[in-house]
Protein backbone atom coordinates (compact mmCIF):
# COMPACT_ATOMS: atom_id res chain seq x y z
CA UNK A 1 -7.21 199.70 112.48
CA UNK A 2 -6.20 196.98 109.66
CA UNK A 3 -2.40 198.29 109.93
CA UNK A 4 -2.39 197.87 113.93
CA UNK A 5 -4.25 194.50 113.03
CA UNK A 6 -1.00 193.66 110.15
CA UNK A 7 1.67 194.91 113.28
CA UNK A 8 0.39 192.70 115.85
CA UNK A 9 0.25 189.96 113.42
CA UNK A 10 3.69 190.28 112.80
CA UNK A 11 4.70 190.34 115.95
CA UNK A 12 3.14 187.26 117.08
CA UNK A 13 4.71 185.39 113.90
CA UNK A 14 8.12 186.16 115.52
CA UNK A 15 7.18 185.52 118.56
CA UNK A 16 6.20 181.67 117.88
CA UNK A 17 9.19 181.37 115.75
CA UNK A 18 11.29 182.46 118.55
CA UNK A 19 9.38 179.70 120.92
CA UNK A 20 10.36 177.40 118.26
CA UNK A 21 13.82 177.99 117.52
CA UNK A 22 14.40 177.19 121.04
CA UNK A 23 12.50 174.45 121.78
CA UNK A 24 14.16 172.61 119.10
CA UNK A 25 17.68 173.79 119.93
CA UNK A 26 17.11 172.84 123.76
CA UNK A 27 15.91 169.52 122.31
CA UNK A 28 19.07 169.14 120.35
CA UNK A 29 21.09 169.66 122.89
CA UNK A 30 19.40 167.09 125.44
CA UNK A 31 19.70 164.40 123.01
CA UNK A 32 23.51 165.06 122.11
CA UNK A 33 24.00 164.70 126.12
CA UNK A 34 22.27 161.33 126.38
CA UNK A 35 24.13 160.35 122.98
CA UNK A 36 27.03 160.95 124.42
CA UNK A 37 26.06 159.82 128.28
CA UNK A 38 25.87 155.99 126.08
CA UNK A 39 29.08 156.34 124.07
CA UNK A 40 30.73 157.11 127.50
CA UNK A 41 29.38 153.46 128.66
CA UNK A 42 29.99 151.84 125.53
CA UNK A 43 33.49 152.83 126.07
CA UNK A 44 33.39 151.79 129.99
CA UNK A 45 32.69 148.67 128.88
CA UNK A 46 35.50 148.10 126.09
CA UNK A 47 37.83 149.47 129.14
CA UNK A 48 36.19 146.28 131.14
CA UNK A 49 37.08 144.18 128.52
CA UNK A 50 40.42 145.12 128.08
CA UNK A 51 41.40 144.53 131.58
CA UNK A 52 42.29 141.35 130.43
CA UNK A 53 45.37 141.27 129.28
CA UNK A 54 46.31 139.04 126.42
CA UNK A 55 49.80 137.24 127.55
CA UNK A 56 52.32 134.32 126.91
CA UNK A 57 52.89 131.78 129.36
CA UNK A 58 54.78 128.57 130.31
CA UNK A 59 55.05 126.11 133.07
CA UNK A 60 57.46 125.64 135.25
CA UNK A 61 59.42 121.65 135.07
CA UNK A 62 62.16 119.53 136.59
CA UNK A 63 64.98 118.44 134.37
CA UNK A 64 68.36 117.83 134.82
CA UNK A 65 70.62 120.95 134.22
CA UNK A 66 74.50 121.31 132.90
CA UNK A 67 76.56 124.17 134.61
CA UNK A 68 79.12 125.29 132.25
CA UNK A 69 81.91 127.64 132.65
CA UNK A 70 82.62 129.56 129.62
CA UNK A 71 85.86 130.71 127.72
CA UNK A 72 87.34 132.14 125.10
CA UNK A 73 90.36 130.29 123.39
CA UNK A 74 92.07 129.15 120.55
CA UNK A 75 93.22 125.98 118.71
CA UNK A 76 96.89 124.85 118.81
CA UNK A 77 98.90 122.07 116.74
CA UNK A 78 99.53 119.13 119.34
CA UNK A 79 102.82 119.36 117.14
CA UNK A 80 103.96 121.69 114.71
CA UNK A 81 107.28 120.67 112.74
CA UNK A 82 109.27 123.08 110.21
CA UNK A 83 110.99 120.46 108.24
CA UNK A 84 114.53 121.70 107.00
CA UNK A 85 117.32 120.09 105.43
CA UNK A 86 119.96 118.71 107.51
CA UNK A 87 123.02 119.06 104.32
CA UNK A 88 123.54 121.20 101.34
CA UNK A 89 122.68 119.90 97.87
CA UNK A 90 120.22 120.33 95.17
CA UNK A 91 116.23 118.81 95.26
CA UNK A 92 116.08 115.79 92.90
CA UNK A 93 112.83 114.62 93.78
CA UNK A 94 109.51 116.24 95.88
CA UNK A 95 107.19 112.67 97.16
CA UNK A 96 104.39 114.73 99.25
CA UNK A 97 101.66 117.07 97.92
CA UNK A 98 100.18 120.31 99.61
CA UNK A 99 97.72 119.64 101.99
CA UNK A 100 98.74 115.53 102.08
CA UNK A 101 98.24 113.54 105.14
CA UNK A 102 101.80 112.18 105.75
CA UNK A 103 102.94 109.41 108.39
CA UNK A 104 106.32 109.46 110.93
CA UNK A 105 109.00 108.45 108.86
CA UNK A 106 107.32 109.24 105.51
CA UNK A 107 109.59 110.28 102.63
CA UNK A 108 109.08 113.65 101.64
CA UNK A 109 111.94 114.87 99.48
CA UNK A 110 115.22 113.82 98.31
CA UNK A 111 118.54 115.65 97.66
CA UNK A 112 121.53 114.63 95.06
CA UNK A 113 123.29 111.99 97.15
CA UNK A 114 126.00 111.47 94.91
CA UNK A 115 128.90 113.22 96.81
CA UNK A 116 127.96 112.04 100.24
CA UNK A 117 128.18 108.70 98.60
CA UNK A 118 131.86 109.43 97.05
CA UNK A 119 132.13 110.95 100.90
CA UNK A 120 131.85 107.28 102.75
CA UNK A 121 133.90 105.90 99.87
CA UNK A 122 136.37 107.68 100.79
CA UNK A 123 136.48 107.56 104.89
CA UNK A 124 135.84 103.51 104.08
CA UNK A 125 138.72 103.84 101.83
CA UNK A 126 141.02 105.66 104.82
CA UNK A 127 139.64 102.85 107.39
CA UNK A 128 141.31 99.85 105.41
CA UNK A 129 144.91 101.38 104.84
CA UNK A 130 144.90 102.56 108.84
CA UNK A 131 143.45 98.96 109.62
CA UNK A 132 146.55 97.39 107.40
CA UNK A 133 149.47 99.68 109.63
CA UNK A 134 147.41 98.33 112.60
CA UNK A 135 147.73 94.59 111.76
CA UNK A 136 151.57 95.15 111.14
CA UNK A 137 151.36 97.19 114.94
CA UNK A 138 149.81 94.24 116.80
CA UNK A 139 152.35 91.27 115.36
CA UNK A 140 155.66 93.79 116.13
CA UNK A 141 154.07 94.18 119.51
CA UNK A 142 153.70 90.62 119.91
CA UNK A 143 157.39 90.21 119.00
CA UNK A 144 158.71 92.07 121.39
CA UNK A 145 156.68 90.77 124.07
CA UNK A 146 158.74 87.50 123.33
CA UNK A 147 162.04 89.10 123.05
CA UNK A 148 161.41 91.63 126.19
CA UNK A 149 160.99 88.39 127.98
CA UNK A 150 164.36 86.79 126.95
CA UNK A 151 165.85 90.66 127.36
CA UNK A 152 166.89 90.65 124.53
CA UNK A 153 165.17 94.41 124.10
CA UNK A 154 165.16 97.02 126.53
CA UNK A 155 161.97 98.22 127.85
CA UNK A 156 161.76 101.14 125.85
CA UNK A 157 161.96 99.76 122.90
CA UNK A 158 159.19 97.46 124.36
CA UNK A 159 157.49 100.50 125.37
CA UNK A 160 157.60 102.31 122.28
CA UNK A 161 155.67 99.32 119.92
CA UNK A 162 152.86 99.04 122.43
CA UNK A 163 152.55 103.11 121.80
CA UNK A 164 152.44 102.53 118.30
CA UNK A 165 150.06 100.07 118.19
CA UNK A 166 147.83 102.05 120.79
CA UNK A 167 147.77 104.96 117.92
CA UNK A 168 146.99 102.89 115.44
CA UNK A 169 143.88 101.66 116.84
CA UNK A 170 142.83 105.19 118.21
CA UNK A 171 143.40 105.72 114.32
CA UNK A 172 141.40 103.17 113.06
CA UNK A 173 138.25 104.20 115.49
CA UNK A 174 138.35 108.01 114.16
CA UNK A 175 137.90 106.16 110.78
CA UNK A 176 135.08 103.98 111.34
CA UNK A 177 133.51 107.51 112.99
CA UNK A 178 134.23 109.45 109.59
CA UNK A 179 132.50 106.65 107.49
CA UNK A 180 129.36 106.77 110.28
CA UNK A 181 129.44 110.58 109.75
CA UNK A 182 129.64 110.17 106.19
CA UNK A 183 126.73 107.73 105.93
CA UNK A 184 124.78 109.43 108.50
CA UNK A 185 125.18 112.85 105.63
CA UNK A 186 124.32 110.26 103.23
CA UNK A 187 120.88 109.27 104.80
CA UNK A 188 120.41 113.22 105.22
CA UNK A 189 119.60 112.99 101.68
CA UNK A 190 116.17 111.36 102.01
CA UNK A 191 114.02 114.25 103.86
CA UNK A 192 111.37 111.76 105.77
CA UNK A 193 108.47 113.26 107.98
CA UNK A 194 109.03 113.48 111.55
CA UNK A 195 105.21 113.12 112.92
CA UNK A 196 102.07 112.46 112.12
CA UNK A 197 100.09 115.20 110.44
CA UNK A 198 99.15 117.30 107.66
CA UNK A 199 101.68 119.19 104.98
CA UNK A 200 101.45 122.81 104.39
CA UNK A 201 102.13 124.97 101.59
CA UNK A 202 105.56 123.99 99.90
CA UNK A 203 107.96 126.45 99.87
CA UNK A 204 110.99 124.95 97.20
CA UNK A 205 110.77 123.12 94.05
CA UNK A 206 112.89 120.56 92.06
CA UNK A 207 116.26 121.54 91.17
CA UNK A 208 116.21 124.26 93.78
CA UNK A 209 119.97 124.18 95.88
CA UNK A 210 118.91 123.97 99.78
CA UNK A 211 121.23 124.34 102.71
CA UNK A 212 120.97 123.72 106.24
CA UNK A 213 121.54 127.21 107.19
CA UNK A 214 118.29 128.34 105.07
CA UNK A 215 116.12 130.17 107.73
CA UNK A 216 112.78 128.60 105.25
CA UNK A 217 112.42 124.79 105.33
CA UNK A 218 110.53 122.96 103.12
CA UNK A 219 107.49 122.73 104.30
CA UNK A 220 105.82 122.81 107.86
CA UNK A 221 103.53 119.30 109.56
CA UNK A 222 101.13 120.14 111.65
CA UNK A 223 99.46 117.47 114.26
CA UNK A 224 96.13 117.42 114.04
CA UNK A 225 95.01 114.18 115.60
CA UNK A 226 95.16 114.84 118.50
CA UNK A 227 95.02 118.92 118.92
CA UNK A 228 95.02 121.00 121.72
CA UNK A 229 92.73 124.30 122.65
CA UNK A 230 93.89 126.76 124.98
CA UNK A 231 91.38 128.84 126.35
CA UNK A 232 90.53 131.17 129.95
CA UNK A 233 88.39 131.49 132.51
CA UNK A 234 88.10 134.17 135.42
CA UNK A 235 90.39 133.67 138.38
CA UNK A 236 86.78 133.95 140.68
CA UNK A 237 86.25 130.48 139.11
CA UNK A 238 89.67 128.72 139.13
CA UNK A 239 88.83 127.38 142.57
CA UNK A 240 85.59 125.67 141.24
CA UNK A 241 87.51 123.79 138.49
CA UNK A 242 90.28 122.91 140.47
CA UNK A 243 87.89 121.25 143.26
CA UNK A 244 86.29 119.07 140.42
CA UNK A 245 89.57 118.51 138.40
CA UNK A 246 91.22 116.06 141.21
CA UNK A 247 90.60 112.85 140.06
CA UNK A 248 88.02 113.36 137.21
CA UNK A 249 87.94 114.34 133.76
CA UNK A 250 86.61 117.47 132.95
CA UNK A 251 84.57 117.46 129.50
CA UNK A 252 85.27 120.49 127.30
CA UNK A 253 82.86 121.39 124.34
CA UNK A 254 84.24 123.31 122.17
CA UNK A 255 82.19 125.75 119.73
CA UNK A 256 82.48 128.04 116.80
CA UNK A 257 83.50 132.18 116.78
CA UNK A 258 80.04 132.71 116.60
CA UNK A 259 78.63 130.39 119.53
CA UNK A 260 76.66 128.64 116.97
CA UNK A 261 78.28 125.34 115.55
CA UNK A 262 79.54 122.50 117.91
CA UNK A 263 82.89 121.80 116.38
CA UNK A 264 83.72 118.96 119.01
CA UNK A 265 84.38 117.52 122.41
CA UNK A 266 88.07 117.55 124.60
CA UNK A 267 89.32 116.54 127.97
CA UNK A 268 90.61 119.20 130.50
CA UNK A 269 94.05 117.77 131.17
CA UNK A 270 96.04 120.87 132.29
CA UNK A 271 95.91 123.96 134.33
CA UNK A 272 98.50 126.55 133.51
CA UNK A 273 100.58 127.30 136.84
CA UNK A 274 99.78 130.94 137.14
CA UNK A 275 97.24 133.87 137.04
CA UNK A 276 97.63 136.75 134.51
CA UNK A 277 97.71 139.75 136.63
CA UNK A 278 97.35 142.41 133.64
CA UNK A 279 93.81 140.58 132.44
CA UNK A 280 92.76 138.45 136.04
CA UNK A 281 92.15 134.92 134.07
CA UNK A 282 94.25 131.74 134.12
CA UNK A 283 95.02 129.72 130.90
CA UNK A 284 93.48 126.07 130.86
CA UNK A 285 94.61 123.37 128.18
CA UNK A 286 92.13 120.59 126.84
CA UNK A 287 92.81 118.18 123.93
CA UNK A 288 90.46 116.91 121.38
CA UNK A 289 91.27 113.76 119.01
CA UNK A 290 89.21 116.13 116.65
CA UNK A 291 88.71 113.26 114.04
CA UNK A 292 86.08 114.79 112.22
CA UNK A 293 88.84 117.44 111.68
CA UNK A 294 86.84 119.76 112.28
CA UNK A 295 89.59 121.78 114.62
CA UNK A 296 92.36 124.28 112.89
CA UNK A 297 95.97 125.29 113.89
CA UNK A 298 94.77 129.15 115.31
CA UNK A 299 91.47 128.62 115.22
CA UNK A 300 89.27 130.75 117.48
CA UNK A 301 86.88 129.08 119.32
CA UNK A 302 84.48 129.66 122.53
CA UNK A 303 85.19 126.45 125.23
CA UNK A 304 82.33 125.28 127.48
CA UNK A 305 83.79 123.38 130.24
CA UNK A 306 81.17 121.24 132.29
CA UNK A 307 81.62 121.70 135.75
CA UNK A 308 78.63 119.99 137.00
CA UNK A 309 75.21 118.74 136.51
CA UNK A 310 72.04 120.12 139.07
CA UNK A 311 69.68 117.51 139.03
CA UNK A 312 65.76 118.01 138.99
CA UNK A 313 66.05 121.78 139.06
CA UNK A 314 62.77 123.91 138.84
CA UNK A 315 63.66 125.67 135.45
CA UNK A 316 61.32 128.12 133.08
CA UNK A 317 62.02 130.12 130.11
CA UNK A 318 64.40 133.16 130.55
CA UNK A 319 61.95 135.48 129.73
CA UNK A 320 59.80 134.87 133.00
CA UNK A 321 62.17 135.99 134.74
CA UNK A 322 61.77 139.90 135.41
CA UNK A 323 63.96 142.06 137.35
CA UNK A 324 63.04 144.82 139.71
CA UNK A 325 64.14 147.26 142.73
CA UNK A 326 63.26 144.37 144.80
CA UNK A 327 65.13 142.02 142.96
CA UNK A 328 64.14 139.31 140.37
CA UNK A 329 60.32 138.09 140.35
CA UNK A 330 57.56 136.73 137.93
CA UNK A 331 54.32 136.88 137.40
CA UNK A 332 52.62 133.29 138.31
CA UNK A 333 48.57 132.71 137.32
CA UNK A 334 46.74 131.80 139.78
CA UNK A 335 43.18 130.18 139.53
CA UNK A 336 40.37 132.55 137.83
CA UNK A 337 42.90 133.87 135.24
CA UNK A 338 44.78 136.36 137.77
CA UNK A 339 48.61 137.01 138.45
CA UNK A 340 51.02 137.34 141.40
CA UNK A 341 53.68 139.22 141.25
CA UNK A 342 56.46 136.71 143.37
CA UNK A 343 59.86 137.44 144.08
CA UNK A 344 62.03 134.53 143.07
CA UNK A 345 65.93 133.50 144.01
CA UNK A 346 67.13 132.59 140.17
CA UNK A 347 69.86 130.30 139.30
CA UNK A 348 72.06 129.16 136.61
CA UNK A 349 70.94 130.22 132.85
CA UNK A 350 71.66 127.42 130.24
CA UNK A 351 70.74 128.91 126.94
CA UNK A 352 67.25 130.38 127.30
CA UNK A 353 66.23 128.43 130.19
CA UNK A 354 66.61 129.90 133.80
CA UNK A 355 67.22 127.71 137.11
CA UNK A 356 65.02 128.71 140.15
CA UNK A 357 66.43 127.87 143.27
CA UNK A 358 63.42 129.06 145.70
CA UNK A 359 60.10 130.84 144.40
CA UNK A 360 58.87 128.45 142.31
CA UNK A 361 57.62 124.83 142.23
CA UNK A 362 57.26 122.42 138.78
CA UNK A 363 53.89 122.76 137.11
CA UNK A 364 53.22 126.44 138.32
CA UNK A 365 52.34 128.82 135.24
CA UNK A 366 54.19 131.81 134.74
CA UNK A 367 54.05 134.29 132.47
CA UNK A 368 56.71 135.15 129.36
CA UNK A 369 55.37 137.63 127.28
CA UNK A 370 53.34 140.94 128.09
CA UNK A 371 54.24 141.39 131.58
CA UNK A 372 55.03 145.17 131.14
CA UNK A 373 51.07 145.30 131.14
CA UNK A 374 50.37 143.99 134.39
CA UNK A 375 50.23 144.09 138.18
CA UNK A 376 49.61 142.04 140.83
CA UNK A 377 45.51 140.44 140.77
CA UNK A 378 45.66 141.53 137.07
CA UNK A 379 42.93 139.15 134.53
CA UNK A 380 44.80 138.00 131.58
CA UNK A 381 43.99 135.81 128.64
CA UNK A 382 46.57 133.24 126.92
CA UNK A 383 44.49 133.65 123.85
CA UNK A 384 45.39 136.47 121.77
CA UNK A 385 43.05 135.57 118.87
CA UNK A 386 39.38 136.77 121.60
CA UNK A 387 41.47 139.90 122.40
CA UNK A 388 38.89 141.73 120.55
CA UNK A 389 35.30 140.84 121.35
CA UNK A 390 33.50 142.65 123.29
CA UNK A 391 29.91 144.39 123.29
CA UNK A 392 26.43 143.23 124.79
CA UNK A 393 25.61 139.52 125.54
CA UNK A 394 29.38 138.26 124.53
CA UNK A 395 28.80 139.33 120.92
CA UNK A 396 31.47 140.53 118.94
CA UNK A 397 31.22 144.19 118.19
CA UNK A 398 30.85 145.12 114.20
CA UNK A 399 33.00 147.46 112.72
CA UNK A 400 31.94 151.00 111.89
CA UNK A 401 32.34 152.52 108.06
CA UNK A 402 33.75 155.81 108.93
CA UNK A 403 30.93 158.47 108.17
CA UNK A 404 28.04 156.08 108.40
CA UNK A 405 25.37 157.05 110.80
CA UNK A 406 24.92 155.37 114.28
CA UNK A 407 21.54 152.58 115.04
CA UNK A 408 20.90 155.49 117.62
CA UNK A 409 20.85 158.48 114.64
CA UNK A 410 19.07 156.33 112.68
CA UNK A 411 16.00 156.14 114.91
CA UNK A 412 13.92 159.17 115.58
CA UNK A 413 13.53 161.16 118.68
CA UNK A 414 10.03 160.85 119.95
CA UNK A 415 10.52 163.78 122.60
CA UNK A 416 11.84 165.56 119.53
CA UNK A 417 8.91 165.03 117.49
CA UNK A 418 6.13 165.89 120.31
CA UNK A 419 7.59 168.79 120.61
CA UNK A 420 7.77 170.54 117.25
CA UNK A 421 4.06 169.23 117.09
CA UNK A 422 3.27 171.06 120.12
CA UNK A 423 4.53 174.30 119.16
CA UNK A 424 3.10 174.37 115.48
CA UNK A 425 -0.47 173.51 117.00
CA UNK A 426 -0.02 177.01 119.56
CA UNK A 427 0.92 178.80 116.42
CA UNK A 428 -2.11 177.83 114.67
CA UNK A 429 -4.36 179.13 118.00
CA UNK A 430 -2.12 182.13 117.78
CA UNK A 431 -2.89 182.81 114.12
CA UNK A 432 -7.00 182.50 114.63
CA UNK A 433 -7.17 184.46 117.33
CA UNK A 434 -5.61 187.34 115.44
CA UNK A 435 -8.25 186.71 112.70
């Protein structure tokens, strides 16, 4: 009897343990549902909250606008002189320095003189004994102009004194040219600048022996004041320019290889008189008095030629302006902190700022930054810095340390708790009875 007594015992001690195991394990799982039933809403809410979308915008404005044809180009010499020797002789004397700012008529260089000197001597020399014979010519002629008329001498005689003094004269001219060639040698000697402009490198010293057959000169003069840039444009846009050309200057700025340095202002006074046909652009000439001297013989350069001037466009920053299958478009706030998308008709682009032609009127809002975020009727916010708040009442949620429990793990379950207390209370009737 006491050993049935010990069995049934037993088996009742399992039996409420069982009960117990899986009461507590269906309680476990009832609160991990409703645990995570409130993380899913606490996360509903953050998606609420992010729904508005932090962006960048700017308003729309009138302003006058510059339309500018672009080009690429280069700077040319107005003038570019190789100055060479005109005789043969050796340098005596070098008056100019590399890189010196000379005038017209400036004297750069000299050569020995001294035998283009004994040179006019000596055709001056030839002039006065011709001129002598010439005298002697004219008073024989005159002579027999008296006796021809008496005939006392026969006309050719006559004849052949007026030939005589006719040579003598041609004689006498070919000698007054021979000392004006001579001299004219002579003045070859002084080497003076031919323009205005700035010396190069020199390329002889003194003592060297030049010649006027040397293929090197001197030195070369450049013209830099004024100075020319030649630069092209597209053949689509040579009928543009010519339409504003008649009759009006054309400003040209002109600009640095990289875009980035304004290296001075020119006058469109030329366009060339034909089309490329291997590249489709046209050459266009502007000069610049470039007197900051900021402009270089070869010099490449990017030429901005104004063409016009839009008054009181609708402009906005380039970046509002998006581009789609249906064409260009932006995203314009509306009241309430919302966006339309609109399709817009853009215009000219100076720099980063973007003409609108139709689409858009001054003081509208658009948006410039974050647009790949939203749609039309999107909520967005223009200040980044509330991006994050969020939670109950407008409070801003608290971060989490990683590991640390939850407020909800931290309180106890009262359904939990009633019933463990249940089940150890039917144990304890369990146990008695047995007894």
């Amino acid at each position: 009897m006491r050993k049935k007594l010990i069995v049934i015992f037993i088996i009742v001690v399992v039996a409420g343990l069982s009960v117990y195991a899986y009461s507590r394990s269906h309680a476990q799982a009832k609160d991990g549902s409703t645990a995570s039933s409130g993380g899913g809403g606490r996360r509903g809410g953050g998606q609420g909250a992010a729904q508005a979308v932090p962006v960048s915008v700017a308003t729309a404005t009138n302003q006058d606008v510059p339309i500018y044809l672009d080009g690429l180009g280069s700077v040319e010499a107005f003038n570019t002189v190789t100055v060479k020797t005109r005789v043969d002789g050796p340098i005596t004397q070098i008056n100019f320095k590399e890189g010196q700012d000379v005038k017209k008529g400036e004297l750069l260089a000299e050569i020995d003189p001294r035998q283009y000197q004994v040179a006019v001597s000596q055709a001056e020399a030839t002039l006065y004994r011709d001129q002598s014979q010439l005298t002697i010519a004219q008073r024989n002629f005159a002579r027999y102009q008296d006796l021809f008329k008496q005939g006392i001498v026969s006309q050719q005689d006559y004849d052949a004194q007026e030939s005589t003094k006719g040579q003598l004269e041609g004689t006498v001219r070919a000698d007054q040219a021979a000392i004006d060639n001579a001299k004219l040698n002579l003045s070859y000697t002084r080497i003076t600048s031919p323009i205005d402009g700035k010396v190069g490198l020199r390329q002889v010293d003194i003592g060297n022996v030049v010649h006027a057959a040397d293929a090197n000169g001197l030195a070369v003069i450049t013209q830099l004041h004024p100075i020319s840039i030649i630069f092209t444009i597209p053949e689509d846009s040579l009928p543009s320019v010519l339409e504003k050309f008649r009759g009006n200057p054309l400003p040209v700025d002109i600009y640095s290889r990289d875009d980035q340095t304004k290296l001075g202002t020119s006058n469109l006074v030329t366009v060339n008189n034909q089309i490329d046909p291997t590249t489709g652009t046209v050459k266009l000439k502007a000069v610049s008095d470039n007197k900051d001297g900021m402009l270089w013989p070869s010099q490449f350069v990017n030429a901005r030629l104004l063409l016009d001037v839009k008054k009181n466009a609708v402009v906005v920053p380039a970046a509002a302006v998006q581009h789609g299958s249906q064409g260009a478009f932006a995203f314009v706030v509306k009241q309430g902190n919302t966006v339309e998308m609109r399709n817009l008709q853009p215009g000219v682009a100076d720099g980063n700022l973007t003409v609108i032609d139709q689409g858009l009127a001054p003081g509208e809002v658009v948006v410039t930054d974050g647009q790949d975020k939203l749609q039309s009727d999107s909520k967005i916010t223009t200040n980044t810095g509330q991006g994050g708040q969020g939670g109950k009442n407008g409070k801003a949620s608290q971060p989490q340390t990683p590991g640390a429990p939850t407020p909800d793990a931290q309180q106890p379950n009262s359904s939990q708790n009633s019933g463990q207390q249940q089940q150890q209370t039917q144990g304890q009737h369990q146990r008695r009875g047995n007894k």
